[in-house]
C-alpha atoms as a PDB file:
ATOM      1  CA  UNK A   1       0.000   0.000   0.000  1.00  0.00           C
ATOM      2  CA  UNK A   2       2.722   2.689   0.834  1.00  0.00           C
ATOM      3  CA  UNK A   3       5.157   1.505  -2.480  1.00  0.00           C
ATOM      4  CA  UNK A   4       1.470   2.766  -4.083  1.00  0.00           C
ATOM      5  CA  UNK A   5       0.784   6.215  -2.418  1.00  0.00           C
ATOM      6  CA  UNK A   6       4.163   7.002  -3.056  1.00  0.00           C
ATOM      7  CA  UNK A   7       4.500   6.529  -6.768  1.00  0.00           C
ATOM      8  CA  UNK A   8       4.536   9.356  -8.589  1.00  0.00           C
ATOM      9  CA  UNK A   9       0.951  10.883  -9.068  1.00  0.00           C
ATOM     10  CA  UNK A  10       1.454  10.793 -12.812  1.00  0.00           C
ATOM     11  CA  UNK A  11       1.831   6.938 -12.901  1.00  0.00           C
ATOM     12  CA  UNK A  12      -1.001   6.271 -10.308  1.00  0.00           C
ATOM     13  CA  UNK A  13      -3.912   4.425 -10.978  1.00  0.00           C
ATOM     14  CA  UNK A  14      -6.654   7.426 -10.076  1.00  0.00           C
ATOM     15  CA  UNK A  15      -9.336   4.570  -9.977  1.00  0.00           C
ATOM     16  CA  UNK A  16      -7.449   1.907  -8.587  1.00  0.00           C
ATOM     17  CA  UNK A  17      -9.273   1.824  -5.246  1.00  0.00           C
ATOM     18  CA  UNK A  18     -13.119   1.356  -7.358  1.00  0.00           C
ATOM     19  CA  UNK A  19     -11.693  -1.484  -9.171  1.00  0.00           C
ATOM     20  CA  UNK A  20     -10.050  -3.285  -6.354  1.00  0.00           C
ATOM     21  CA  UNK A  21     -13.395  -2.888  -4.855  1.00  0.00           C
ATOM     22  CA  UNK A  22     -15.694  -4.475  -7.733  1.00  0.00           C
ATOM     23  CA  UNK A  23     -13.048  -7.287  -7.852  1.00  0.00           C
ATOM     24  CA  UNK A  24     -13.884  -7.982  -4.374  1.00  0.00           C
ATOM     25  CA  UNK A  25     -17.244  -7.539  -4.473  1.00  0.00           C
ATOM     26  CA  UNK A  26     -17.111  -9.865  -7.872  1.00  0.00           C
ATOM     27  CA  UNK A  27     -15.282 -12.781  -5.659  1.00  0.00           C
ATOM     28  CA  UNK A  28     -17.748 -12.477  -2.631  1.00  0.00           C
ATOM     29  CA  UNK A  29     -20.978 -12.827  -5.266  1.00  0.00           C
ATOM     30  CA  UNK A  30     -19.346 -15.329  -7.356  1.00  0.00           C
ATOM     31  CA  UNK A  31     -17.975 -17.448  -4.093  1.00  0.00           C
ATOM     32  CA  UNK A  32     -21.610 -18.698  -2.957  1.00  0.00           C
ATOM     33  CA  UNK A  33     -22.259 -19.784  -6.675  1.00  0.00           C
ATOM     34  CA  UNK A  34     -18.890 -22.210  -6.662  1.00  0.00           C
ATOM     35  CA  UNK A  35     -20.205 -23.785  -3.810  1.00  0.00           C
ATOM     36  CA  UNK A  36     -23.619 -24.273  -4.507  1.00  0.00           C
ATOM     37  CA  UNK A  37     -22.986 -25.822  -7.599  1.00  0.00           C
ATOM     38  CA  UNK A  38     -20.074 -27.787  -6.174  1.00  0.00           C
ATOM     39  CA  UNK A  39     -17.737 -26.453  -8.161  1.00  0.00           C
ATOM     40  CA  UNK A  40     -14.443 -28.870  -7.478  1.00  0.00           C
ATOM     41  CA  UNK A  41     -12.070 -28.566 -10.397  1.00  0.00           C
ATOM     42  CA  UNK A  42      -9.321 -30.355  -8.526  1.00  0.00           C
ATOM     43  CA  UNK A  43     -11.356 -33.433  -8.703  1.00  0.00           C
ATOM     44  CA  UNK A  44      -9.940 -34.186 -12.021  1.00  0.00           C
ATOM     45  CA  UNK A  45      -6.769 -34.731 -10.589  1.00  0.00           C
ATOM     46  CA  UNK A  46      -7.759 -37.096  -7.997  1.00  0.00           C
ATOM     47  CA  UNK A  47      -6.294 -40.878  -9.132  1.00  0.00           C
ATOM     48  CA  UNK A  48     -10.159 -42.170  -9.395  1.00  0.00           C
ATOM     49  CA  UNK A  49     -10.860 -39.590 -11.689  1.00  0.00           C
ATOM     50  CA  UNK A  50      -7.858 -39.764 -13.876  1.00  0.00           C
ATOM     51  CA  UNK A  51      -7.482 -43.352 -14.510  1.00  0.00           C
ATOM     52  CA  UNK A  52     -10.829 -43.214 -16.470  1.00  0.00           C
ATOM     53  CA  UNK A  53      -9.730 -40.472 -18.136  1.00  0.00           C
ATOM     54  CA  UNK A  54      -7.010 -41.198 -19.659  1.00  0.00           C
ATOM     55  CA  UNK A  55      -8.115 -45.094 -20.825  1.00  0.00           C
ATOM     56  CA  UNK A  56     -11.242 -43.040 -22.286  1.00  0.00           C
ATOM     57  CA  UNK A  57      -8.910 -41.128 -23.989  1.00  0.00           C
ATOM     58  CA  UNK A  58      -6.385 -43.666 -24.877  1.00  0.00           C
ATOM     59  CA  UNK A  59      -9.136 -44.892 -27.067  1.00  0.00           C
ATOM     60  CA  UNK A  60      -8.748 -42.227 -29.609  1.00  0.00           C
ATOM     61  CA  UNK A  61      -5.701 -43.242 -30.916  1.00  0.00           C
ATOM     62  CA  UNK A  62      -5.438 -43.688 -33.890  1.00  0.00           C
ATOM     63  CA  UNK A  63      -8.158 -41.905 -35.771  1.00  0.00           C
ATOM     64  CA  UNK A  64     -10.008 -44.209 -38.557  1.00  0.00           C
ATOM     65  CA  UNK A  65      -8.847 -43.282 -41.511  1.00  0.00           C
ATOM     66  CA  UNK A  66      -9.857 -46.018 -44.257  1.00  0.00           C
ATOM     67  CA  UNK A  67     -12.037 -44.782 -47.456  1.00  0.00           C
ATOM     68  CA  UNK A  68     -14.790 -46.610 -47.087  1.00  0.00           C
ATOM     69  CA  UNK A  69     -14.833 -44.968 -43.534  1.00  0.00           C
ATOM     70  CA  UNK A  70     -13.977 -41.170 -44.625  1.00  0.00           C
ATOM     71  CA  UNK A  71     -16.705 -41.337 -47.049  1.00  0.00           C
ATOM     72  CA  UNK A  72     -19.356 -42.249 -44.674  1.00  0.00           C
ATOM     73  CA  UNK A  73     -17.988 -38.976 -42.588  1.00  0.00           C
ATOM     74  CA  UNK A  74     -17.753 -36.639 -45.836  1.00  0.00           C
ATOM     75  CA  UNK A  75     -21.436 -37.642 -46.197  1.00  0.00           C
ATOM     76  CA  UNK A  76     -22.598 -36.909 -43.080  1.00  0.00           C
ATOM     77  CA  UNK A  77     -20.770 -33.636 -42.772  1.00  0.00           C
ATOM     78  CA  UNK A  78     -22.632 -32.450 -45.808  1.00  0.00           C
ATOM     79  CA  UNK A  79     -25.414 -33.567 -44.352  1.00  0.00           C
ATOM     80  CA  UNK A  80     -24.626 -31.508 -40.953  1.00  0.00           C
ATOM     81  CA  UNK A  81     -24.392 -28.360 -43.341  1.00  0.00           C
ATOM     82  CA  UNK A  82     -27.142 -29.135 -45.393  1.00  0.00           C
ATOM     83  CA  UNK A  83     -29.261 -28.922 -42.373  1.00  0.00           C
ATOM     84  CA  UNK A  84     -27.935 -25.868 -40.940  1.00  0.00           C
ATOM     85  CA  UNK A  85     -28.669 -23.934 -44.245  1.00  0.00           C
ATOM     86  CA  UNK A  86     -32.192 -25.306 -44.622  1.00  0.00           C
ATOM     87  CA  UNK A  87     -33.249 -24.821 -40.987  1.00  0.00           C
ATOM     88  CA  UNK A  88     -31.754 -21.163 -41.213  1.00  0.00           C
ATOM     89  CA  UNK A  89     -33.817 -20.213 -44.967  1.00  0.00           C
ATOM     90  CA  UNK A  90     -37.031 -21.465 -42.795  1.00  0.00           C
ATOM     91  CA  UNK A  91     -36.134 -19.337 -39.526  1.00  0.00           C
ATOM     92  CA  UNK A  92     -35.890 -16.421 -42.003  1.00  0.00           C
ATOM     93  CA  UNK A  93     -39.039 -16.932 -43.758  1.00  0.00           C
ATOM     94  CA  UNK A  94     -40.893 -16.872 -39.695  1.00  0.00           C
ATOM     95  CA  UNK A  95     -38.409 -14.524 -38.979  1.00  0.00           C
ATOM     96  CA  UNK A  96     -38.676 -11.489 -41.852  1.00  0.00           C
ATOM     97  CA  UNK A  97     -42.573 -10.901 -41.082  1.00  0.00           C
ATOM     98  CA  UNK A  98     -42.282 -11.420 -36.905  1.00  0.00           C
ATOM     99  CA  UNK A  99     -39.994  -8.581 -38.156  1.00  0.00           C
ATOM    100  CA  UNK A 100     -41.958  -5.961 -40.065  1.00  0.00           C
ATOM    101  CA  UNK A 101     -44.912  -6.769 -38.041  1.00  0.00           C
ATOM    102  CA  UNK A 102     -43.046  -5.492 -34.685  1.00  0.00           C
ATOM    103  CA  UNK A 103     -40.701  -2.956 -35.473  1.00  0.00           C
ATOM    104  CA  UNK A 104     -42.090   0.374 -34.208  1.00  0.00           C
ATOM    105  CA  UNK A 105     -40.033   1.987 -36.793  1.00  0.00           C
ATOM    106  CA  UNK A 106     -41.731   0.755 -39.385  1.00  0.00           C
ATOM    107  CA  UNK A 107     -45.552   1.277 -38.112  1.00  0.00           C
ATOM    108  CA  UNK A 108     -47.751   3.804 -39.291  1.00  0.00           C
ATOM    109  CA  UNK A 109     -49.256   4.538 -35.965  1.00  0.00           C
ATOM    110  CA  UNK A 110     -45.962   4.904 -34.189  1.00  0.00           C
ATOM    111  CA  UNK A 111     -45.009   8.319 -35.976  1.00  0.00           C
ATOM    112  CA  UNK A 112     -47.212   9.872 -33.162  1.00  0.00           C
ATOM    113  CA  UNK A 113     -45.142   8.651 -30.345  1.00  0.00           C
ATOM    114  CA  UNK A 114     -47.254   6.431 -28.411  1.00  0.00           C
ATOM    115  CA  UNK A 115     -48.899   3.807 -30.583  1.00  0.00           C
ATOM    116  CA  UNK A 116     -52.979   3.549 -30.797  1.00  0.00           C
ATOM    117  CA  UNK A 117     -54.307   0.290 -28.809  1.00  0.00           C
ATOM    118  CA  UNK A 118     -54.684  -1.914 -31.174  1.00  0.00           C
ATOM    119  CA  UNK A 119     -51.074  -1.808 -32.970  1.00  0.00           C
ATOM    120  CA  UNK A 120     -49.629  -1.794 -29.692  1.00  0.00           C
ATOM    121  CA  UNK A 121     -51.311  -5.298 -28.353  1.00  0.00           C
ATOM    122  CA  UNK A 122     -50.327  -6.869 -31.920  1.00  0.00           C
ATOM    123  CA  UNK A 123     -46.759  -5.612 -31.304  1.00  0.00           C
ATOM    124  CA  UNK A 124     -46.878  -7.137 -27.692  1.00  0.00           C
ATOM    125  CA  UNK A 125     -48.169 -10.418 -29.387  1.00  0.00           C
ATOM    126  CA  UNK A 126     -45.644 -11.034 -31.759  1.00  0.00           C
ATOM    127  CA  UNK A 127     -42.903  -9.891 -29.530  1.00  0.00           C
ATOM    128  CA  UNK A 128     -44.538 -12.457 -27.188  1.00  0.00           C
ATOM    129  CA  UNK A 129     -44.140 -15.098 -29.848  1.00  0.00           C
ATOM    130  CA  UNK A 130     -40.423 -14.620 -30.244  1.00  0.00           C
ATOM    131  CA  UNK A 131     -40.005 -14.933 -27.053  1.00  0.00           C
ATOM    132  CA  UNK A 132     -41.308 -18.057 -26.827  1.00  0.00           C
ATOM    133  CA  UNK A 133     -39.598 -19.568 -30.008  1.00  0.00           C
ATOM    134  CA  UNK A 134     -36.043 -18.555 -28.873  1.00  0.00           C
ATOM    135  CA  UNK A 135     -36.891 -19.304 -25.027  1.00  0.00           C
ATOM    136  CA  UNK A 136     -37.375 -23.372 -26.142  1.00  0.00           C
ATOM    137  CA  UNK A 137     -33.676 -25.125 -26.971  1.00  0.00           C
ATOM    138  CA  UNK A 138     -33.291 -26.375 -30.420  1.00  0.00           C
ATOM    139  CA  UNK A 139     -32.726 -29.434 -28.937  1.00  0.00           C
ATOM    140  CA  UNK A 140     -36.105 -29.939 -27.216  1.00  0.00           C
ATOM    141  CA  UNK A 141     -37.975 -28.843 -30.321  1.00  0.00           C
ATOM    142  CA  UNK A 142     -35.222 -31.593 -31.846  1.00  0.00           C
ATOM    143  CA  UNK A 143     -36.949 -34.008 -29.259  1.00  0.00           C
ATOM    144  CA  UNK A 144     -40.365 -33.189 -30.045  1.00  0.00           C
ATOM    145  CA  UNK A 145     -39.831 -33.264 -33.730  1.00  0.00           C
ATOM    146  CA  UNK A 146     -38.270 -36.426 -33.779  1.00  0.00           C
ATOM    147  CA  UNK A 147     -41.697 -37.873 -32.065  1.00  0.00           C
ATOM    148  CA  UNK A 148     -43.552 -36.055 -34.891  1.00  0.00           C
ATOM    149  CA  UNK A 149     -41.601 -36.966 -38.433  1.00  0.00           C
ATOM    150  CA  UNK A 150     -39.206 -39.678 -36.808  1.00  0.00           C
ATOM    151  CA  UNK A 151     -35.347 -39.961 -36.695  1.00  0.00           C
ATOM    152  CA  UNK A 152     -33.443 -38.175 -39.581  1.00  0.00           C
ATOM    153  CA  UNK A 153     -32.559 -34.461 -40.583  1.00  0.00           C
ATOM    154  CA  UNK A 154     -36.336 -33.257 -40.685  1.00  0.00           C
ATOM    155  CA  UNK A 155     -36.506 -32.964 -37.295  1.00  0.00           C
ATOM    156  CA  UNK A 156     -33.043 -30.707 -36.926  1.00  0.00           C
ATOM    157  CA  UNK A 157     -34.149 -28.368 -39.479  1.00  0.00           C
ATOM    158  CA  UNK A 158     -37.533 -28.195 -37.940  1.00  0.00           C
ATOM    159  CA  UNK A 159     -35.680 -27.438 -34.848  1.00  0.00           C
ATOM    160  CA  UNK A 160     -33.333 -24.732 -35.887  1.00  0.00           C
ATOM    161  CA  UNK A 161     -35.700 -23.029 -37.993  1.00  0.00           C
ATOM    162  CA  UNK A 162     -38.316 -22.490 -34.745  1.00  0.00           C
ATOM    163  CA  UNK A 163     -35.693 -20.881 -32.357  1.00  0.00           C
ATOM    164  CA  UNK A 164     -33.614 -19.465 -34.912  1.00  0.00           C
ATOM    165  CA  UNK A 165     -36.283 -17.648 -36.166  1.00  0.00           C
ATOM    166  CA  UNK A 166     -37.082 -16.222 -33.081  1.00  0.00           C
ATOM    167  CA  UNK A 167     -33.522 -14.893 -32.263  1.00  0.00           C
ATOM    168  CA  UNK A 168     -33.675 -13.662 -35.717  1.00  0.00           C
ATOM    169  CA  UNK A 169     -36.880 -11.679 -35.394  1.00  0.00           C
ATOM    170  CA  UNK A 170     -35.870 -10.364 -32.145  1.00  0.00           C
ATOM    171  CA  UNK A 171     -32.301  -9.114 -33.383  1.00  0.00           C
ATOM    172  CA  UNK A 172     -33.159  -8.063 -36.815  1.00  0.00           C
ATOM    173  CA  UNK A 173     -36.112  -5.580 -35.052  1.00  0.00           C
ATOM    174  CA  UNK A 174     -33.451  -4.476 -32.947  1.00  0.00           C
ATOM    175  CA  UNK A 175     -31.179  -3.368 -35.386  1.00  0.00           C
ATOM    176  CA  UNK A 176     -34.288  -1.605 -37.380  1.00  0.00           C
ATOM    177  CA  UNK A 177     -35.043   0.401 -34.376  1.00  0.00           C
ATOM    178  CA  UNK A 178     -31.475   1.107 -33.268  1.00  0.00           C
ATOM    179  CA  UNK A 179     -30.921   2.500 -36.724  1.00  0.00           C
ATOM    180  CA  UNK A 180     -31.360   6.018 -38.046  1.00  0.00           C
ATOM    181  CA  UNK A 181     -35.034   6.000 -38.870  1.00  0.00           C
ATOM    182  CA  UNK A 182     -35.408   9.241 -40.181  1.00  0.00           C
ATOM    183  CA  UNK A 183     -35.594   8.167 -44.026  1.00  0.00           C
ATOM    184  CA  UNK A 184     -38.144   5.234 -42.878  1.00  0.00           C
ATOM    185  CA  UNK A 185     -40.436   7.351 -41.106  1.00  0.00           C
ATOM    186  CA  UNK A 186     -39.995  10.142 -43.912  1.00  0.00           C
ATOM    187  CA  UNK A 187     -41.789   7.821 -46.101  1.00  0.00           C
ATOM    188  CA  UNK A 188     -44.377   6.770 -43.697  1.00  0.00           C
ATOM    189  CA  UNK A 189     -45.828   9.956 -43.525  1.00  0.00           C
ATOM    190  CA  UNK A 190     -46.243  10.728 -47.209  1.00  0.00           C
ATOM    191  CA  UNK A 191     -47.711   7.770 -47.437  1.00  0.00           C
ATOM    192  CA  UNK A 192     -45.230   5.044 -48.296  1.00  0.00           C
ATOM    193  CA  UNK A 193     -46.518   1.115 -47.098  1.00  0.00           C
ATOM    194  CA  UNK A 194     -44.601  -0.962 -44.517  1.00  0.00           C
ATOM    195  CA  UNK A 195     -42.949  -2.589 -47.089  1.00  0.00           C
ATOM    196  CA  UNK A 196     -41.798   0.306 -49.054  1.00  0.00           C
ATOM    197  CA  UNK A 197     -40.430   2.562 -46.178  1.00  0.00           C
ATOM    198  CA  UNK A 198     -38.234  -1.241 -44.942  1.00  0.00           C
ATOM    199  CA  UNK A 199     -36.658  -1.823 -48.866  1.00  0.00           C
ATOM    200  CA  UNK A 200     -36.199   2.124 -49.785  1.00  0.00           C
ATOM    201  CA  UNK A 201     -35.819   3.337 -46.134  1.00  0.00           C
ATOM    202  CA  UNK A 202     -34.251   0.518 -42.988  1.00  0.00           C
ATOM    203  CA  UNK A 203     -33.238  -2.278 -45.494  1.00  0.00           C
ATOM    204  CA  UNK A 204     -29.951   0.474 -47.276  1.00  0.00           C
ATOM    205  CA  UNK A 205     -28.636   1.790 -44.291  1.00  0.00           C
ATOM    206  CA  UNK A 206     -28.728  -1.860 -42.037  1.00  0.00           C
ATOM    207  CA  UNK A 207     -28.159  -4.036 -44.882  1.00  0.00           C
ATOM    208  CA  UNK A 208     -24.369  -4.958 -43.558  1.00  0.00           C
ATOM    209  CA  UNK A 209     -25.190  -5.322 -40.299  1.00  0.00           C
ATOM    210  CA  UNK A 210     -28.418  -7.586 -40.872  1.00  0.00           C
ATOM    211  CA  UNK A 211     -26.050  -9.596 -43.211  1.00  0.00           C
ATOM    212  CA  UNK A 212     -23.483 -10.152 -40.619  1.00  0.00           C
ATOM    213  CA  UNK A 213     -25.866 -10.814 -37.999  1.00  0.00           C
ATOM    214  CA  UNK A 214     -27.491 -13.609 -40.394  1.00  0.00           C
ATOM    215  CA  UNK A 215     -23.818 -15.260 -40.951  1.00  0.00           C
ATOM    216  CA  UNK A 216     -23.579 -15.467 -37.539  1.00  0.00           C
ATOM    217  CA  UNK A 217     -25.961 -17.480 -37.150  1.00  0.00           C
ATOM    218  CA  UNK A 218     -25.198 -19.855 -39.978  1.00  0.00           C
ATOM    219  CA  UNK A 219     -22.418 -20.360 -38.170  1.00  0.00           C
ATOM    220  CA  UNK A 220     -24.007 -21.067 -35.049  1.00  0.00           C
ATOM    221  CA  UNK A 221     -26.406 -23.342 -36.811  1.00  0.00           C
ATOM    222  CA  UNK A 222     -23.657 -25.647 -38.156  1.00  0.00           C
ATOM    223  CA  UNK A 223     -22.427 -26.006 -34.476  1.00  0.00           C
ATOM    224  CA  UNK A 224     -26.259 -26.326 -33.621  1.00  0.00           C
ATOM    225  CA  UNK A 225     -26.942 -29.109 -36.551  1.00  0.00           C
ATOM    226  CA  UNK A 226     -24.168 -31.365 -35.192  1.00  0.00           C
ATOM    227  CA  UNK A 227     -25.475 -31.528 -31.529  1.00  0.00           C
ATOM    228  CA  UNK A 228     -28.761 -32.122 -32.631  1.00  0.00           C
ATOM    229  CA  UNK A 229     -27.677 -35.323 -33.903  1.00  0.00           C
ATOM    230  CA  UNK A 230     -27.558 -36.916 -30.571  1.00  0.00           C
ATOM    231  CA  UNK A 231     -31.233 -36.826 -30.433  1.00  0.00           C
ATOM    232  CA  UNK A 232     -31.594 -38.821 -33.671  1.00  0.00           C
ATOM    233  CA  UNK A 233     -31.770 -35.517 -35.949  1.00  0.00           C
ATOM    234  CA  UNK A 234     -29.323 -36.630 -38.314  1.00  0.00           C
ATOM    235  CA  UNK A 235     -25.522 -35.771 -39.708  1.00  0.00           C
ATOM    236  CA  UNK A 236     -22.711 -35.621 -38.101  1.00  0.00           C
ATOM    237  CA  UNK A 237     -23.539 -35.645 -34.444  1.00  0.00           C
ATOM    238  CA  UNK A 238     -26.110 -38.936 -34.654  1.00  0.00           C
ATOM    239  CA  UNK A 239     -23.088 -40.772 -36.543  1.00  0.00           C
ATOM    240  CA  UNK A 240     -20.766 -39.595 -33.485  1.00  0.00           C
ATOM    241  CA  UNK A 241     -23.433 -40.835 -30.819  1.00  0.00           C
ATOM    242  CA  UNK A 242     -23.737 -44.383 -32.767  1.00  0.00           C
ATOM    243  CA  UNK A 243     -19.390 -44.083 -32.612  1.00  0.00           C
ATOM    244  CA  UNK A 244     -19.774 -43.649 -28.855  1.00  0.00           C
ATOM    245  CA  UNK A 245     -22.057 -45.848 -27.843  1.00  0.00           C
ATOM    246  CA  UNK A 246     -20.080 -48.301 -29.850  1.00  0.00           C
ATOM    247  CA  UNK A 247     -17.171 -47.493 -28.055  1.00  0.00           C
ATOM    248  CA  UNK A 248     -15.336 -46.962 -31.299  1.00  0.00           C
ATOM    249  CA  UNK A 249     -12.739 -44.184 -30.360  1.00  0.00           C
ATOM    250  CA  UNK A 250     -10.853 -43.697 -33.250  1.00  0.00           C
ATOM    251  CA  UNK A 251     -14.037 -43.225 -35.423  1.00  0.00           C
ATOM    252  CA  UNK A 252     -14.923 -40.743 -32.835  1.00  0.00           C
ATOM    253  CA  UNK A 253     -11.267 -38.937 -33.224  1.00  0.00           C
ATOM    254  CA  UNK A 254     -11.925 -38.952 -36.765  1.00  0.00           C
ATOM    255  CA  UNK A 255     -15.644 -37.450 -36.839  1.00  0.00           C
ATOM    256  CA  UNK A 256     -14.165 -34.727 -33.649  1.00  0.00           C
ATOM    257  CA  UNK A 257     -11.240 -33.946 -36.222  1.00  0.00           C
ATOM    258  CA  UNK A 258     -13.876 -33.476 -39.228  1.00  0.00           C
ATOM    259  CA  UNK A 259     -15.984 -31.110 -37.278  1.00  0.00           C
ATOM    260  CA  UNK A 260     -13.489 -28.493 -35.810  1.00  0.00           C
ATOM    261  CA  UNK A 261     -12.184 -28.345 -39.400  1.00  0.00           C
ATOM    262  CA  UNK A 262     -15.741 -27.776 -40.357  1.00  0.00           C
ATOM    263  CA  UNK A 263     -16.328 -25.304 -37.375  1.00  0.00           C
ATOM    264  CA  UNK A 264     -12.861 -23.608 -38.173  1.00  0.00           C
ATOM    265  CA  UNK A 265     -13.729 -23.059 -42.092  1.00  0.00           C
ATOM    266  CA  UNK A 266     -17.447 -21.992 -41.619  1.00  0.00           C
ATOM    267  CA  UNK A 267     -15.368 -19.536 -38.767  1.00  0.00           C
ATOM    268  CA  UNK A 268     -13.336 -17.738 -41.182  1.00  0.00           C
ATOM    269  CA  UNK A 269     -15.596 -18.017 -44.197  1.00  0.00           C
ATOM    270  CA  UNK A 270     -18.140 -15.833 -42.036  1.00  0.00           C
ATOM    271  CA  UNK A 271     -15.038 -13.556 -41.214  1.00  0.00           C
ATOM    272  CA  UNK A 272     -14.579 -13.195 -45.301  1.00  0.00           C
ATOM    273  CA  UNK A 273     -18.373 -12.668 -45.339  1.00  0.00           C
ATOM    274  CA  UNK A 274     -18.429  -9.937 -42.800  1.00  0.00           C
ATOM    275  CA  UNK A 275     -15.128  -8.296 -44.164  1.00  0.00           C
ATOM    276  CA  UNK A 276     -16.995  -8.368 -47.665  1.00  0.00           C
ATOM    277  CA  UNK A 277     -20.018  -6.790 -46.423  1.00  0.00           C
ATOM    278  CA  UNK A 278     -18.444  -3.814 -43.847  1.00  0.00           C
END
């Protein structure tokens, strides 16, 4: 404390004393929260726990690397990405109208200030009905779906398409409404539709960031896709859980090697995407 107060007022830390304080105050909230979820990292390390471990991962080696083998995974990876894209082109055709139904930039009775009864309630509705979509998992609507149509990649898409097009809808009104909406409601009041003042007015000046925000998410699909898998939704994942239960480790390696390649491509073709687009 004193090699502090006497350093040179220049070099001192004028807000030092605030941040050591939110560090403690950080340690005493987040202290309870270890403990009631039993937090014990150092459990790993114990030799019950890493015996297991290390047979488990023993297994692994070597990766399965025949061509009968590789084809099977090339398959299902396309698969994996196949459903991704589908189930995001259906969360964007719920997803666009949720949109221009709630935005209050784009609604008529909105120029006012307060919106007229009526509008307002619908607003609330749909809003409501986001909510809902992106409040339920992918995979439970995975596990409901897969009651419905059965095992196989209907289900995922079916999955990603209902809460991904309630993130979408949420998000893409957002970025409407946190946008200048001068030009939008311009148009409005000499009379332009909804759908005129959102392609001549919002759609120009948030196209890039709507763009990125929907790569994103493709991304985040293809991660999605491969988890739902596990539930019997199809690609990559449900050929993984087949692997495990199996106890085939090295087809396992091979399918885990496959997929952070896939995750690490679809990661910096968004990153071209977004660069493209700024």
């Amino acid at each position: 404390m004193a090699a502090v107060l006497s350093r040179d007022p220049a070099l001192r830390d004028p807000a030092w004393i605030r941040r050591v304080g939110w560090l403690l105050a950080g340690c005493v909230l987040l202290w309870p929260m270890l403990v009631w979820t039993e937090f014990r990292p150092w459990t790993l390390l114990s030799p019950d726990s890493l015996k297991p471990t290390l047979n488990f991962i023993a297994g692994f080696v070597p990766p399965r690397v025949d061509a009968e083998f590789l084809w099977l995974v090339t398959r299902e990876t396309w698969r994996t990405v196949a459903i991704a894209t589908a189930g995001l082109a259906l969360s964007l055709v719920l997803a666009l109208p949720l949109t221009l139904l709630s935005a209050r930039t784009l609604s008529v009775s909105g120029l006012a200030g307060r919106m007229a009864t009526l509008p307002a309630a619908a607003r609330f509705l749909l809003r409501a009905v986001m909510v809902v979509l992106r409040s339920v998992p992918e995979l439970v609507w995975a596990l409901v779906f897969v009651r419905v149509v059965g095992l196989g990649p209907t289900a995922g898409v079916l999955a990603i398409a209902l809460t991904y097009g309630g993130m979408l809808g949420k998000v893409y009104g957002e970025i409407l409404e946190s946008g200048d909406g001068h030009v939008t409601s311009s148009l409005l009041r000499n009379g332009a539709g909804r759908l005129q003042a959102f392609f001549y007015g919002s759609l120009p000046q948030n196209a890039a960031e709507l763009t990125s925000y929907t790569v994103y998410r493709w991304e985040c699909a293809i991660r999605s896709s491969a988890v739902l898998g596990f539930v019997g939704a199809g690609g990559l994942g449900q050929q993984m859980d087949s692997s495990m239960k199996m106890f085939n480790g090295g087809e396992v390696s091979t399918m885990l090697i496959v997929f952070v390649l896939l995750v690490a491509g679809t990661d910096r073709l968004s990153a071209f995407l977004r660069r493209a687009l700024a």
